[in-house]
N, C-alpha and C. Protein backbone atom coordinates (compact mmCIF):
# COMPACT_ATOMS: atom_id res chain seq x y z
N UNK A 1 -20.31 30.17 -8.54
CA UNK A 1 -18.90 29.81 -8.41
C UNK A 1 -18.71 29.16 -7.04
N UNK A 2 -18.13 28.18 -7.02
CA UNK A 2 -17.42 27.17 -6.01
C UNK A 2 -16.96 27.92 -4.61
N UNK A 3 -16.56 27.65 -3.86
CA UNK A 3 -15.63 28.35 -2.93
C UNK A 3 -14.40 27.26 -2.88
N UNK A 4 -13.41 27.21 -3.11
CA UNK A 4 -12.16 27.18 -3.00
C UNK A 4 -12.31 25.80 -2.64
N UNK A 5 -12.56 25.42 -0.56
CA UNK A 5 -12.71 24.68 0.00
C UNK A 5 -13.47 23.68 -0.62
N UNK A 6 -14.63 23.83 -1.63
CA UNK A 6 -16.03 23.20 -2.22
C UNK A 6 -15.33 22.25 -3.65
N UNK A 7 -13.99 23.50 -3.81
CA UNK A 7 -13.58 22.97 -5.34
C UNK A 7 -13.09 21.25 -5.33
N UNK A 8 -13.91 20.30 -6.18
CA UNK A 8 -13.51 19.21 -6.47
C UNK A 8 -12.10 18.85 -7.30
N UNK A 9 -10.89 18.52 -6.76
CA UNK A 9 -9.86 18.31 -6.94
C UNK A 9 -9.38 16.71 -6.89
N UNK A 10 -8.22 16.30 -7.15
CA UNK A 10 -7.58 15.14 -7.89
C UNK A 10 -7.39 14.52 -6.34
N UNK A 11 -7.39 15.44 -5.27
CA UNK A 11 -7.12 14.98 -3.85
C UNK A 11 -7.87 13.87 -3.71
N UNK A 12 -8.90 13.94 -3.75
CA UNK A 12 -9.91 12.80 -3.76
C UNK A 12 -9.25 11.43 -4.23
N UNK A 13 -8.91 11.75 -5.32
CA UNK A 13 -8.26 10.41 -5.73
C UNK A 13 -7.40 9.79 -5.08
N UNK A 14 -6.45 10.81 -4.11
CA UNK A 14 -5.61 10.21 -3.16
C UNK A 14 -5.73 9.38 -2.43
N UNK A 15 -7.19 9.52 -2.05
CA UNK A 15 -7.50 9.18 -0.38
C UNK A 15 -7.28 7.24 -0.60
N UNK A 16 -6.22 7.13 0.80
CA UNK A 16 -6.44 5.48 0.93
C UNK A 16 -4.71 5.01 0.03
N UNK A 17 -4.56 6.08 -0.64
CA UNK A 17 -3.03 5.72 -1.17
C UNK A 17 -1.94 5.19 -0.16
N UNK A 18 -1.18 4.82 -0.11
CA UNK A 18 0.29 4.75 0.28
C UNK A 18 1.29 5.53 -0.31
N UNK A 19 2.28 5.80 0.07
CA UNK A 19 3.14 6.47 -1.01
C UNK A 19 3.63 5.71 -2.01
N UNK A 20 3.93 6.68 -3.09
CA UNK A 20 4.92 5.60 -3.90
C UNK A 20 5.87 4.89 -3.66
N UNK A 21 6.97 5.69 -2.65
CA UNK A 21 8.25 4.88 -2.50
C UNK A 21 8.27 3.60 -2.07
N UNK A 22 7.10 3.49 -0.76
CA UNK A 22 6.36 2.36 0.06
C UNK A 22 6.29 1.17 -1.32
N UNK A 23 5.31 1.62 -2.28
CA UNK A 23 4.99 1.08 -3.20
C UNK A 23 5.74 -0.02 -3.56
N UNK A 24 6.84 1.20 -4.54
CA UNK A 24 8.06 0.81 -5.59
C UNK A 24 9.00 -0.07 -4.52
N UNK A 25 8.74 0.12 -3.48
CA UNK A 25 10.22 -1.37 -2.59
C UNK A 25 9.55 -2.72 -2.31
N UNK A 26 7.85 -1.90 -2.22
CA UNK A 26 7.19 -3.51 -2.41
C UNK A 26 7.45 -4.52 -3.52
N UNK A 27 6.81 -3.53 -4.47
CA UNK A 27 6.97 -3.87 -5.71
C UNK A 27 8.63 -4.62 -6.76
N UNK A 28 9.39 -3.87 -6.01
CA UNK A 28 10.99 -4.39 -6.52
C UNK A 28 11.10 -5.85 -5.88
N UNK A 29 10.93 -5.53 -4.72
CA UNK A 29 10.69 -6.82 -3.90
C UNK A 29 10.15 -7.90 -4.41
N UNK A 30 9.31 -7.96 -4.73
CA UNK A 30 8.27 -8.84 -5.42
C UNK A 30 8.96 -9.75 -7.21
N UNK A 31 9.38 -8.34 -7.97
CA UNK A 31 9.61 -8.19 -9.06
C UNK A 31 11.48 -8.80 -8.91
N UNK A 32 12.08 -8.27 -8.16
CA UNK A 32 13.43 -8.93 -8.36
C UNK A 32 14.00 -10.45 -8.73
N UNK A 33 13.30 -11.46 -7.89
CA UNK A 33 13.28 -12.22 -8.15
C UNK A 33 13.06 -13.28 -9.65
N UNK A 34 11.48 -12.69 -9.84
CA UNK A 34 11.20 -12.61 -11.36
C UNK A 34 11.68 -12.27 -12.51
N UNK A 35 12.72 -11.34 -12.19
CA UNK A 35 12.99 -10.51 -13.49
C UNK A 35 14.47 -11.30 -13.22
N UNK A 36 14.95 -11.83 -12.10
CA UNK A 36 16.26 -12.45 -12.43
C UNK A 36 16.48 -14.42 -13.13
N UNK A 37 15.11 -14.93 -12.82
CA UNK A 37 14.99 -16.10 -12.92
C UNK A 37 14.61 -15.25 -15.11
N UNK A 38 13.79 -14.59 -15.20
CA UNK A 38 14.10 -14.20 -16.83
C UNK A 38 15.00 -14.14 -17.49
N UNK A 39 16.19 -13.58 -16.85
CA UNK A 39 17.15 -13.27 -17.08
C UNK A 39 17.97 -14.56 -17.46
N UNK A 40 17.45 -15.45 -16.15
CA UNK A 40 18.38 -17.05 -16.92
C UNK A 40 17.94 -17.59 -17.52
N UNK A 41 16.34 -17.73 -17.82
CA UNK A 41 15.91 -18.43 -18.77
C UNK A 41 16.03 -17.48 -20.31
N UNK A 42 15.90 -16.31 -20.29
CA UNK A 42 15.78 -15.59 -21.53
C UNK A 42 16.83 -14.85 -22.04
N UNK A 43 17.75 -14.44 -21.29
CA UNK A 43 18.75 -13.18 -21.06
C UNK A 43 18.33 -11.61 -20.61
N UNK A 44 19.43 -11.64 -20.81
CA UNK A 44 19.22 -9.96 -19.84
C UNK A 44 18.55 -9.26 -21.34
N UNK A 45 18.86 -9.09 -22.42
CA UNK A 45 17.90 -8.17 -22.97
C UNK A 45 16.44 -8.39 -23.30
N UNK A 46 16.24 -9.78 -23.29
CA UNK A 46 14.37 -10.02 -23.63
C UNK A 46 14.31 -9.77 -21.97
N UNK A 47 15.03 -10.48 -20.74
CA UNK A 47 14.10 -10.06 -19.50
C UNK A 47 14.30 -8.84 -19.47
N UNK A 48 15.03 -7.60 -19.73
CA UNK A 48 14.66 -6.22 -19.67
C UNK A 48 13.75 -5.72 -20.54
N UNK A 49 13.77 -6.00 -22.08
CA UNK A 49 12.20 -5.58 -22.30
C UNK A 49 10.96 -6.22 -22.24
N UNK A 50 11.19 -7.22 -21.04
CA UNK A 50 9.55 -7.66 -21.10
C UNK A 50 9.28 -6.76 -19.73
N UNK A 51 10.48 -6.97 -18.91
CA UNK A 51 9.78 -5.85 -18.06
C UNK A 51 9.67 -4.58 -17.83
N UNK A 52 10.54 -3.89 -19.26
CA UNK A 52 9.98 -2.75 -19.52
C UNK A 52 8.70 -2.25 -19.88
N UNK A 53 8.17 -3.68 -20.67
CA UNK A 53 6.97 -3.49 -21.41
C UNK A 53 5.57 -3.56 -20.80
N UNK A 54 5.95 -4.55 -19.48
CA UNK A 54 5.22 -4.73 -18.47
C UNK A 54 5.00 -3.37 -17.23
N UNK A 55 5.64 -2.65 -17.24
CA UNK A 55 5.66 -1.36 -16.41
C UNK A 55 5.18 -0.50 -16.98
N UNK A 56 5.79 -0.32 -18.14
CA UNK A 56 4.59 0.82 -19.10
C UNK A 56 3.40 0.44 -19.29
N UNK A 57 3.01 -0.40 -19.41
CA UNK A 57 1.68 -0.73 -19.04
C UNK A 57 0.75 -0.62 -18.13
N UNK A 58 1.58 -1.51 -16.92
CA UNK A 58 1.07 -0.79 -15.31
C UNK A 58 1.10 0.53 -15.55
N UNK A 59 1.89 1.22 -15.81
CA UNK A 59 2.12 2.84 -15.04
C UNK A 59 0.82 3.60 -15.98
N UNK A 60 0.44 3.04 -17.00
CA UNK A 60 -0.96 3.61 -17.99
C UNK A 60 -2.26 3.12 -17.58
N UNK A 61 -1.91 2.19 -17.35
CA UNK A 61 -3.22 1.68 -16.52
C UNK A 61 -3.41 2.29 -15.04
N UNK A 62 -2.30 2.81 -14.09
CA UNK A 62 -2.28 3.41 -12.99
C UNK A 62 -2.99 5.14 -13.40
N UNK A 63 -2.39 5.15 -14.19
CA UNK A 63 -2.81 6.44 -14.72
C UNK A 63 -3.97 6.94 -15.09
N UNK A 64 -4.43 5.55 -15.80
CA UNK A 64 -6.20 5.34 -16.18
C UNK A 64 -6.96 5.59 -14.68
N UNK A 65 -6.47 4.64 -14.28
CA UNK A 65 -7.20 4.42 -12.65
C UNK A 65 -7.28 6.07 -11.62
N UNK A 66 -6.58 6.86 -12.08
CA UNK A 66 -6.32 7.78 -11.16
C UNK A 66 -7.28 8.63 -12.11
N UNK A 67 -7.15 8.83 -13.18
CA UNK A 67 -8.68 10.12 -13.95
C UNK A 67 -9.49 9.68 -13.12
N UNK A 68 -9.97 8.71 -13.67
CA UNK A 68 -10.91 7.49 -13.46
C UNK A 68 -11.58 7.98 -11.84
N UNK A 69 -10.59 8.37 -10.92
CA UNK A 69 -11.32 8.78 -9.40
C UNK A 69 -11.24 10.48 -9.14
N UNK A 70 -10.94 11.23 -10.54
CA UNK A 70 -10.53 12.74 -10.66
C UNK A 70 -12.00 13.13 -10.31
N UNK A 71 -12.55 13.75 -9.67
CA UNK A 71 -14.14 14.12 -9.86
C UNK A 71 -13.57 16.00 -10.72
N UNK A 72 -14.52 16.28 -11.58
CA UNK A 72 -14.57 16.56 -12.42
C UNK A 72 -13.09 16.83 -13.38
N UNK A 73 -13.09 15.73 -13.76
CA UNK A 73 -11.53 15.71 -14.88
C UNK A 73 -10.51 16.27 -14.73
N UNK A 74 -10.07 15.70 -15.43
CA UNK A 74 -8.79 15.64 -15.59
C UNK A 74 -7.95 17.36 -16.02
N UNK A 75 -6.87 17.28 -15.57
CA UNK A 75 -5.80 19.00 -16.14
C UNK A 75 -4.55 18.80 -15.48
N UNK A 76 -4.19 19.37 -16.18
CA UNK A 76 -2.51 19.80 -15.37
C UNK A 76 -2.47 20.26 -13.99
N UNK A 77 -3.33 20.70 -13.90
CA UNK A 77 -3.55 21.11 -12.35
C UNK A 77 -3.64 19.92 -10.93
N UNK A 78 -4.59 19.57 -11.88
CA UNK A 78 -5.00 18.10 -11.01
C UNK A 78 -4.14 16.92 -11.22
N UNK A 79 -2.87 16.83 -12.16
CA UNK A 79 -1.77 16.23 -12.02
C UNK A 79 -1.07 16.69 -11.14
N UNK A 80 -0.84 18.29 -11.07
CA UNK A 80 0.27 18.42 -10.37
C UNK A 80 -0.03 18.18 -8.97
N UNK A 81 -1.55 18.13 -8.12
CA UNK A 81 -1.85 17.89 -7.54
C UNK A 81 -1.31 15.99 -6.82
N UNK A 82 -1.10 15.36 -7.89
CA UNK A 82 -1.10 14.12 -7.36
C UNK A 82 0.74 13.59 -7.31
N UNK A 83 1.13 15.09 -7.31
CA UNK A 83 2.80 14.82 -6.93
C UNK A 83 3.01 14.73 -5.84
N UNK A 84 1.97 15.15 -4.81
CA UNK A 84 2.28 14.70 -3.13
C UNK A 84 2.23 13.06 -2.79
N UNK A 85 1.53 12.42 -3.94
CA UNK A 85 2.27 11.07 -3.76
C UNK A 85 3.66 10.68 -3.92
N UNK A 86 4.21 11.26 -5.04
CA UNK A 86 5.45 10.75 -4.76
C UNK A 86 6.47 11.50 -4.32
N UNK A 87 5.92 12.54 -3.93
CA UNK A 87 7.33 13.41 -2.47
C UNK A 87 7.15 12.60 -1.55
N UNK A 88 5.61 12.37 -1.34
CA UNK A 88 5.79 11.79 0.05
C UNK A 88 6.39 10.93 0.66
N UNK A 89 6.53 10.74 2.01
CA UNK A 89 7.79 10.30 2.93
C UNK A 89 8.97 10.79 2.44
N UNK A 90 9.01 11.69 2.03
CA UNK A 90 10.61 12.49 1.63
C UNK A 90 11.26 11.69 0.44
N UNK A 91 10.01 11.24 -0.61
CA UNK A 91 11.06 9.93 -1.40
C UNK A 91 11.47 11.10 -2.48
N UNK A 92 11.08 12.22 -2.93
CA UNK A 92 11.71 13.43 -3.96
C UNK A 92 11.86 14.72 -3.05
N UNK A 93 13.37 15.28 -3.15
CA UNK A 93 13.46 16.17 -3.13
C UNK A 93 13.28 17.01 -4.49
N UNK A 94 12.31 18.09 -4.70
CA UNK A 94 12.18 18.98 -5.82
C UNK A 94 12.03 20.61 -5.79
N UNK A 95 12.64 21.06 -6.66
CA UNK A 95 12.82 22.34 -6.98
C UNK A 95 11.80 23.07 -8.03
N UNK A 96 10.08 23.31 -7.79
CA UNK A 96 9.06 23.49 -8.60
C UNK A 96 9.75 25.08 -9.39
N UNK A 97 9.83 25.05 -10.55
CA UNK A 97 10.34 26.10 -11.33
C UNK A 97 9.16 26.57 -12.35
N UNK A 98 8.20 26.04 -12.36
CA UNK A 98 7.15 26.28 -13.32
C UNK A 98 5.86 26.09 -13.09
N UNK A 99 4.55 26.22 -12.82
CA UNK A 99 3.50 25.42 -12.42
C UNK A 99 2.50 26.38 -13.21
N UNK A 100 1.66 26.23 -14.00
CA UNK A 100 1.01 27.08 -14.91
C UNK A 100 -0.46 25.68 -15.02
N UNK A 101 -1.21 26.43 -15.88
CA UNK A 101 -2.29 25.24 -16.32
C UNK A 101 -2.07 24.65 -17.41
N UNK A 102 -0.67 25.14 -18.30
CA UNK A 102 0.21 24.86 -19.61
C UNK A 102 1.78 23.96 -19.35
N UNK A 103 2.01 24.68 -18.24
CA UNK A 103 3.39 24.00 -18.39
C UNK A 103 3.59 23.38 -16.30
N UNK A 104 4.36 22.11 -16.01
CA UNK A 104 4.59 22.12 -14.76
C UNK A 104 5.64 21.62 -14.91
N UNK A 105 6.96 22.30 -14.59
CA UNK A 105 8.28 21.99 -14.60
C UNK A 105 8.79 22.26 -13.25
N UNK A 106 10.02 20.91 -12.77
CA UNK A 106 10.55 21.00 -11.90
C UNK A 106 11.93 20.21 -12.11
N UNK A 107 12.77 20.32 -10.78
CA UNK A 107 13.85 19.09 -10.74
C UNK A 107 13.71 19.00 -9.13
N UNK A 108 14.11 17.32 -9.72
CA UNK A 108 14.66 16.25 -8.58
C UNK A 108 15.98 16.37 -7.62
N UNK A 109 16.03 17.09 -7.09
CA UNK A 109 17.52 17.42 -6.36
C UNK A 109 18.20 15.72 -5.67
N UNK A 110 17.15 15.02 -5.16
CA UNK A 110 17.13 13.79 -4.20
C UNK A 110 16.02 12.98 -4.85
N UNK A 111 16.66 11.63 -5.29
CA UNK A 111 15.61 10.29 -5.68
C UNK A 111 15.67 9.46 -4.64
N UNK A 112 14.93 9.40 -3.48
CA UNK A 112 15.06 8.19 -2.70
C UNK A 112 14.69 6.66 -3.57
N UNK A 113 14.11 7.10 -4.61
CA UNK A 113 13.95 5.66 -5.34
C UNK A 113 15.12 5.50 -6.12
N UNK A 114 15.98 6.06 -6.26
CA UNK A 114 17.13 5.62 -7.04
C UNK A 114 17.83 5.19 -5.61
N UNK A 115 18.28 5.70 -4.63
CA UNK A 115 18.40 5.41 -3.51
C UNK A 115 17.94 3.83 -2.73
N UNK A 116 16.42 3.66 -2.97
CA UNK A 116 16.15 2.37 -2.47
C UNK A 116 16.31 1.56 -3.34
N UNK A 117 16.32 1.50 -4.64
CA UNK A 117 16.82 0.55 -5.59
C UNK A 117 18.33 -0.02 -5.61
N UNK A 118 18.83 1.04 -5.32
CA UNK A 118 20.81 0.77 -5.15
C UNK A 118 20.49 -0.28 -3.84
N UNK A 119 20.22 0.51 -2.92
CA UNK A 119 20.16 -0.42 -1.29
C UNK A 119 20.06 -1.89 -1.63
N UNK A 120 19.09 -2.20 -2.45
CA UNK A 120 18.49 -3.16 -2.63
C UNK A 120 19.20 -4.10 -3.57
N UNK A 121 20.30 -3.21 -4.42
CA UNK A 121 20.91 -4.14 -5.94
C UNK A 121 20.11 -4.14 -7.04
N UNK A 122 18.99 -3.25 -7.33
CA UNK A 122 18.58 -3.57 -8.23
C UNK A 122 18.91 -1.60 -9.01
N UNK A 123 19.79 -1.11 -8.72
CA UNK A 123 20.32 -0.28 -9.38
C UNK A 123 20.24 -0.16 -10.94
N UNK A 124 20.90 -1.38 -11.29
CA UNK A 124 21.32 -1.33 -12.75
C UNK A 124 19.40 -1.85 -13.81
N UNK A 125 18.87 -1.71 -12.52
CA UNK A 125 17.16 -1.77 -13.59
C UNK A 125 16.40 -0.57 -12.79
N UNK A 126 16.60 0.35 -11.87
CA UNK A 126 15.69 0.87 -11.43
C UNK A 126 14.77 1.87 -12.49
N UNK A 127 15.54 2.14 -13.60
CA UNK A 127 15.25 2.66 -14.32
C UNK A 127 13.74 2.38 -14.97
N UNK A 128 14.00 1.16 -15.31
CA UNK A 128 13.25 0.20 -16.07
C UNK A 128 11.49 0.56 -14.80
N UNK A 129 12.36 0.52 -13.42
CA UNK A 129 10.95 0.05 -12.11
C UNK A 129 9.93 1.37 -11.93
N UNK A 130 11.39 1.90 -12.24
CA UNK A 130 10.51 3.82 -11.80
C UNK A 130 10.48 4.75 -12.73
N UNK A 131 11.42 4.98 -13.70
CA UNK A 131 11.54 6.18 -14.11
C UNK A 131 11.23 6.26 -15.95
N UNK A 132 10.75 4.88 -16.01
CA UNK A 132 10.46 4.69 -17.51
C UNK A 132 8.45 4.95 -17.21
N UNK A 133 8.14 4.81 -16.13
CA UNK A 133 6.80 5.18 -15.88
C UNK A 133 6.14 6.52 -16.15
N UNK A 134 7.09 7.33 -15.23
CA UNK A 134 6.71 8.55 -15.69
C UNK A 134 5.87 9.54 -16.97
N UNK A 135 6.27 8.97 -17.87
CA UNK A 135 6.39 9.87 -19.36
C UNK A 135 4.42 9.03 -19.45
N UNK A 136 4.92 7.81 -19.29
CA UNK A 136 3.73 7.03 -19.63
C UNK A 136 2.56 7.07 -18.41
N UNK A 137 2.36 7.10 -17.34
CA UNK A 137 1.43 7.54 -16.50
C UNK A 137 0.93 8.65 -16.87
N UNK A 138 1.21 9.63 -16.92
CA UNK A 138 0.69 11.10 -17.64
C UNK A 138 -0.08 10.72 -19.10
N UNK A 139 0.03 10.20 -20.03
CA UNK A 139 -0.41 9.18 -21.13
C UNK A 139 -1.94 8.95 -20.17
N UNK A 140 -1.94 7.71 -19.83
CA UNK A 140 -2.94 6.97 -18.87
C UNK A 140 -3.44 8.30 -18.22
N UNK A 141 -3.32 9.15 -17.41
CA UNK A 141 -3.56 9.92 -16.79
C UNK A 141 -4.72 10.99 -17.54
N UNK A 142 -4.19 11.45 -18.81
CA UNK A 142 -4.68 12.63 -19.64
C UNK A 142 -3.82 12.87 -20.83
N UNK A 143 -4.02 12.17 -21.80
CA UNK A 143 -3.37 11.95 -23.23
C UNK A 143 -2.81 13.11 -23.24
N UNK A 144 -3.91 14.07 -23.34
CA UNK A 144 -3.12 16.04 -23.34
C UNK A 144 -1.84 16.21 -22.86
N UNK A 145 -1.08 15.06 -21.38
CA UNK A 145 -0.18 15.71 -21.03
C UNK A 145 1.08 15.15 -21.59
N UNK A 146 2.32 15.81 -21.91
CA UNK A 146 3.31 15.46 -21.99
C UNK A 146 4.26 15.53 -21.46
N UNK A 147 5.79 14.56 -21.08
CA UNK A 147 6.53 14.99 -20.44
C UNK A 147 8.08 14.87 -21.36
N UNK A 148 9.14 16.02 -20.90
CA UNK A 148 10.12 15.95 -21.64
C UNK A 148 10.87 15.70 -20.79
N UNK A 149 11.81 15.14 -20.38
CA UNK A 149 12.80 14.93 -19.35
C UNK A 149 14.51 14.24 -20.38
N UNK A 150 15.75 15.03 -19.97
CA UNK A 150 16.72 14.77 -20.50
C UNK A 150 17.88 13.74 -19.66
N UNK A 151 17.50 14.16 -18.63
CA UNK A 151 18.25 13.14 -17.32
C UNK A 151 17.78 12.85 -15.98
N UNK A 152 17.91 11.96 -15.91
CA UNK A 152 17.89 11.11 -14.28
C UNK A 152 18.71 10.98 -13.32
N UNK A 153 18.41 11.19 -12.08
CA UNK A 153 19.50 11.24 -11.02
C UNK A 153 19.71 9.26 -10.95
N UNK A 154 18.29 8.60 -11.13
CA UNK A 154 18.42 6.87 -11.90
C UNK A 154 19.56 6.84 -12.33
N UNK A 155 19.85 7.33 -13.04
CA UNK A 155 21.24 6.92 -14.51
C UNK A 155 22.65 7.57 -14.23
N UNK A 156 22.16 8.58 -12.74
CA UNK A 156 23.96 8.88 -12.36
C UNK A 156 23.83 10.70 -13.06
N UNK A 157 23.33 11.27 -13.04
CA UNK A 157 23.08 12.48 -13.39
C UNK A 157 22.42 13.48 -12.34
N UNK A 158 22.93 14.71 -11.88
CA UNK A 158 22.73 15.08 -10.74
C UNK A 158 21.36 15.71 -10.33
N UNK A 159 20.34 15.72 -11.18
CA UNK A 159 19.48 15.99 -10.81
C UNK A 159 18.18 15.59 -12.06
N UNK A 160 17.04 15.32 -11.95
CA UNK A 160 16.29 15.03 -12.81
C UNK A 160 15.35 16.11 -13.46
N UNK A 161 15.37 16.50 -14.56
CA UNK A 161 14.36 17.60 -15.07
C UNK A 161 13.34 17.45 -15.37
N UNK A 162 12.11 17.60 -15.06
CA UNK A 162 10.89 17.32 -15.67
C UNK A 162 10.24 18.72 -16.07
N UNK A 163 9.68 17.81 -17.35
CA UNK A 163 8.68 19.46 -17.58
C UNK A 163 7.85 18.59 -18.39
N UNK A 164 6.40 18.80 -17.96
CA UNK A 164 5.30 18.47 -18.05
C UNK A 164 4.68 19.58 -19.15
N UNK A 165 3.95 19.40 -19.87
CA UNK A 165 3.08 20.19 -20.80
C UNK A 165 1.87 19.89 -21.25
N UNK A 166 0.75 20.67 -21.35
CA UNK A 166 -0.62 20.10 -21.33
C UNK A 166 -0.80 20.90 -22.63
N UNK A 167 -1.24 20.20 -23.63
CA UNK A 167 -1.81 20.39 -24.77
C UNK A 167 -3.26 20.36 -25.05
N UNK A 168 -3.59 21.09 -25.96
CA UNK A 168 -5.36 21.26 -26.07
C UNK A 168 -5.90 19.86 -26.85
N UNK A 169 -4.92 19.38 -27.39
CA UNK A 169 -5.74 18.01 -27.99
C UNK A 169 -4.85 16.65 -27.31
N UNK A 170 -5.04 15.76 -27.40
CA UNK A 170 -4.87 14.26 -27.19
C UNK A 170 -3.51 14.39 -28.09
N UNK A 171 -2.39 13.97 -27.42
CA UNK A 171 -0.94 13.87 -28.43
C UNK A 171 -0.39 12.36 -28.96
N UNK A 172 -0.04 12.12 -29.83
CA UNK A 172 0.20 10.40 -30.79
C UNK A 172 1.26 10.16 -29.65
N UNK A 173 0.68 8.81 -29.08
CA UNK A 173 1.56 8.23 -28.19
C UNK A 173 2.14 6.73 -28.67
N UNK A 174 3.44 6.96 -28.78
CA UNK A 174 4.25 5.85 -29.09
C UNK A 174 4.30 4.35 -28.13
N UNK A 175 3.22 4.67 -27.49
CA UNK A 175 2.76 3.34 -26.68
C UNK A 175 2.03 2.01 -27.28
């Protein structure tokens, strides 16, 4: 048996990251522009689902990429492990209510990404930038996991619920 210190964890995968929030203002940055010149050539509902369709993608393929550097695989554990990316720099305040090798439930008290998206004007899509990822990174991440979430502090709701669940087989993903 391992010693604790020896145990190979999802940390690894961290190393060399940035935070997310860093990320997601690059990334809006980048993406605002684009998604508004769509908008005049296509309208607002094909440019919102192409770049919905385009983020769920990224965020599965991000997800791929992160097993992908898990040294010995993938679990709920080693997800919940890779939530210090996105607290970090204070971008989630959260309230951990659950953490098991079955279930990891929490809420969002504070979204600085709903926060830097407003700053920015891109409010009325942040949804689309950040919070449609979620469900689907975990997908990419470890098919096993699932997430249920009923509201977003994104959408004007005071706090965000997540609850994560790890299943013994691979679950039909509507992706």
């Amino acid at each position: 048996m391992t010693d604790a210190s020896e145990r190979p964890d999802s940390r690894a995968a961290m190393d060399g990251e940035i935070g997310i929030l860093a990320r997601r203002k690059i990334e809006a940055g980048i993406i605002a522009p684009i998604y508004e010149e769509m908008r005049r050539q296509v309208g607002e509902e094909k440019a919102r689902s192409i770049l919905d369709t385009a983020i769920r993608k990224a965020a599965i393929k991000a997800g791929q990429d992160f097993a992908a550097r898990t040294p010995g695989g993938t679990s709920l554990r080693t997800f919940q492990e890779l939530q210090a990316l996105w607290t970090q720099d204070d971008a989630l305040v959260i309230e951990v209510t659950k953490a098991t090798d079955e279930e990891f439930h929490y809420n969002v008290k504070r979204c600085r990404y709903a926060e830097t998206y407003r700053e920015m004007g891109l409010g009325h899509i942040g949804h689309l930038l950040s919070c449609n990822r979620d469900g689907v990174f975990c997908v990419g991440y470890d098919p096993r996991i699932t997430l249920e979430r009923t509201q977003t502090v994104m959408e004007g709701a005071s706090h965000c619920d997540f609850k994560y669940r790890f299943h013994k087989t691979p679950q039909a993903s509507s992706e």
